[in-house]
Protein backbone atom coordinates (compact mmCIF):
# COMPACT_ATOMS: atom_id res chain seq x y z
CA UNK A 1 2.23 -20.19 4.34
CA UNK A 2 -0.34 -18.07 2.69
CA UNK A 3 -0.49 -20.05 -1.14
CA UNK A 4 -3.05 -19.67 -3.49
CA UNK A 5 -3.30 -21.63 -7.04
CA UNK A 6 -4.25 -18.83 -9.91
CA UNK A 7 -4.95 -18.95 -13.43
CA UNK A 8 -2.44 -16.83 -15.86
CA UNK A 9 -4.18 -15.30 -18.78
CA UNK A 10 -2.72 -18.43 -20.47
CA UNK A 11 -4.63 -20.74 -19.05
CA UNK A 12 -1.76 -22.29 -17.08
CA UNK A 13 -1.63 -22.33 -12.95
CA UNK A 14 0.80 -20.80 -10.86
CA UNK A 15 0.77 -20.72 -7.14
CA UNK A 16 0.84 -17.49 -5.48
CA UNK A 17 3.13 -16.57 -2.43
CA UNK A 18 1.24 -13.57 -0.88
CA UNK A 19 3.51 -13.65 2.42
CA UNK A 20 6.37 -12.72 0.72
CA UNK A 21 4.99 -9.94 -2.13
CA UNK A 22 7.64 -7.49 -2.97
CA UNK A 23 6.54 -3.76 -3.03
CA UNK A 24 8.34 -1.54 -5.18
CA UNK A 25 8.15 2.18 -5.41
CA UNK A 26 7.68 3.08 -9.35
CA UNK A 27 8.87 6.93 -8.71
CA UNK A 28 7.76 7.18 -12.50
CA UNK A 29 3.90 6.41 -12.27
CA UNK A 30 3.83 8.03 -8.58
CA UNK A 31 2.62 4.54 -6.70
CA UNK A 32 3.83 1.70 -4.52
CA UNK A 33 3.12 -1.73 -6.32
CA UNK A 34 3.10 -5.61 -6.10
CA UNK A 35 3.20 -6.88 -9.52
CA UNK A 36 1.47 -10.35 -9.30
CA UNK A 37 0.07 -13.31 -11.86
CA UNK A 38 0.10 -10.00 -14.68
CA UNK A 39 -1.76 -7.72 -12.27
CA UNK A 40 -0.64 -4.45 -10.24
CA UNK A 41 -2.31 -3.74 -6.83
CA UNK A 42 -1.24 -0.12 -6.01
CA UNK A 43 -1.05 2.95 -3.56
CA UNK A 44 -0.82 6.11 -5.43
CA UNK A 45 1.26 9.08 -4.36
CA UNK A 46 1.68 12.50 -4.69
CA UNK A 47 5.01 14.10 -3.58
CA UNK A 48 5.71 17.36 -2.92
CA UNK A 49 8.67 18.15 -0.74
CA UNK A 50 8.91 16.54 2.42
CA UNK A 51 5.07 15.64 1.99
CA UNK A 52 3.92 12.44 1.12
CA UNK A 53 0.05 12.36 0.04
CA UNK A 54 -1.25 8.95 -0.19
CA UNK A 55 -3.84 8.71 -2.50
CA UNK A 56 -5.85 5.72 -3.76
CA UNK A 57 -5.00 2.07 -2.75
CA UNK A 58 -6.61 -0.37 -5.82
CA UNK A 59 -6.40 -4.42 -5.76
CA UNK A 60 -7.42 -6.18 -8.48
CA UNK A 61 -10.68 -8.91 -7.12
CA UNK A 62 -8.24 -11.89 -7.86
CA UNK A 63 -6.05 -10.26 -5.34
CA UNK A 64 -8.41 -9.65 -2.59
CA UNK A 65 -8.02 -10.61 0.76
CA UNK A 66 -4.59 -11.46 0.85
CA UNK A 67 -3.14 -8.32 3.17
CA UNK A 68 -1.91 -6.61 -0.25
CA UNK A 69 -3.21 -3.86 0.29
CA UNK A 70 -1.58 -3.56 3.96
CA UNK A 71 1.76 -4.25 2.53
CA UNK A 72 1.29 -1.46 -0.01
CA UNK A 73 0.39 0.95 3.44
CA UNK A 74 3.06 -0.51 5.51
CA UNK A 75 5.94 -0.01 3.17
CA UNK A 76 4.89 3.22 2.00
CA UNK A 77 4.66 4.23 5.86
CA UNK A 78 8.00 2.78 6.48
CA UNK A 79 9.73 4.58 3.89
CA UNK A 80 8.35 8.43 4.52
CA UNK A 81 9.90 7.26 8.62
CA UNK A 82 13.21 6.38 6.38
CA UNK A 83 12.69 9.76 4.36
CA UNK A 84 11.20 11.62 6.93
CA UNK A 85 8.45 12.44 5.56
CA UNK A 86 4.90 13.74 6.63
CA UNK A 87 2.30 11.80 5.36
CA UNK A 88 -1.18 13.02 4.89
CA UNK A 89 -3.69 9.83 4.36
CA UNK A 90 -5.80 10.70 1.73
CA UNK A 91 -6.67 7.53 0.85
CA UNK A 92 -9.54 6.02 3.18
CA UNK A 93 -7.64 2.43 3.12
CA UNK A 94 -4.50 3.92 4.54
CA UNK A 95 -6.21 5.98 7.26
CA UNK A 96 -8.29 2.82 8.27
CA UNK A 97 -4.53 1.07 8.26
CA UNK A 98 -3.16 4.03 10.61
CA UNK A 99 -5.78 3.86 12.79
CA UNK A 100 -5.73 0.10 13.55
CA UNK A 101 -0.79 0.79 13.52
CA UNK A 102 -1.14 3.82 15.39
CA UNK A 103 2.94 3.78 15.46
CA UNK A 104 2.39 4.92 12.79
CA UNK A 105 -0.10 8.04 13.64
CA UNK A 106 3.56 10.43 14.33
CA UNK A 107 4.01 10.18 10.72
CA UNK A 108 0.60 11.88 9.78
CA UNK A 109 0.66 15.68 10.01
CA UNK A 110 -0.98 17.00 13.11
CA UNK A 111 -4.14 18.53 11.31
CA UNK A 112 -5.08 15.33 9.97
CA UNK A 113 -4.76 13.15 12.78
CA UNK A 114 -7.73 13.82 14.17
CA UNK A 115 -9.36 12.55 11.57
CA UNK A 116 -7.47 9.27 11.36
CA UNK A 117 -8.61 8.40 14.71
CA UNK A 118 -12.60 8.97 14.14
């Protein structure tokens, strides 16, 4: 199990489960997030239609090198397949994620996947 012991802004410790971070999609700020130890990782979206622009992924340092930012990609990949949705990979993160889950790559619209795979 992936644990890590943090330190809350109130000086207390918590441990950390980053196996089992829960994504959310917060349709009202236009990202996928994991809210963890009061900090938001995200994956910012733009939707328009049955296109799904990914945008930015951001994870805050004390956050890093957990897989956050892969669970952000992977859930937001797994619901446009739900939605059926064409995704266009904006952000540089979620292309590099694409390229290495290329079951993904039917997802991205033909004119960009080219690029994914560079």
């Amino acid at each position: 199990m992936n644990r890590v012991r943090s330190t809350s802004g109130k000086g207390t410790h918590m441990s950390i489960d980053f196996e089992h971070v829960e994504v959310k999609n917060n349709e009202n700020q236009n990202r996928y997030e994991v809210q963890l130890d009061n900090q938001v990782a995200e994956l910012t979206y733009e939707r328009h239609g049955n296109r799904l622009l990914l945008m930015h992924t951001s994870v805050p340092p004390a956050l890093e090198g957990h897989g956050i930012g892969g669970k952000l990609a992977k859930f937001a990949l797994n619901e446009a397949r739900s939605q059926q949705l064409t995704v266009y990979p904006y952000c540089p993160y979620v292309a590099s994620y694409i390229k290495r889950h290329q079951e993904y790559l039917d997802l991205v619209a033909e004119g960009e996947r080219k690029r994914v795979l560079e």
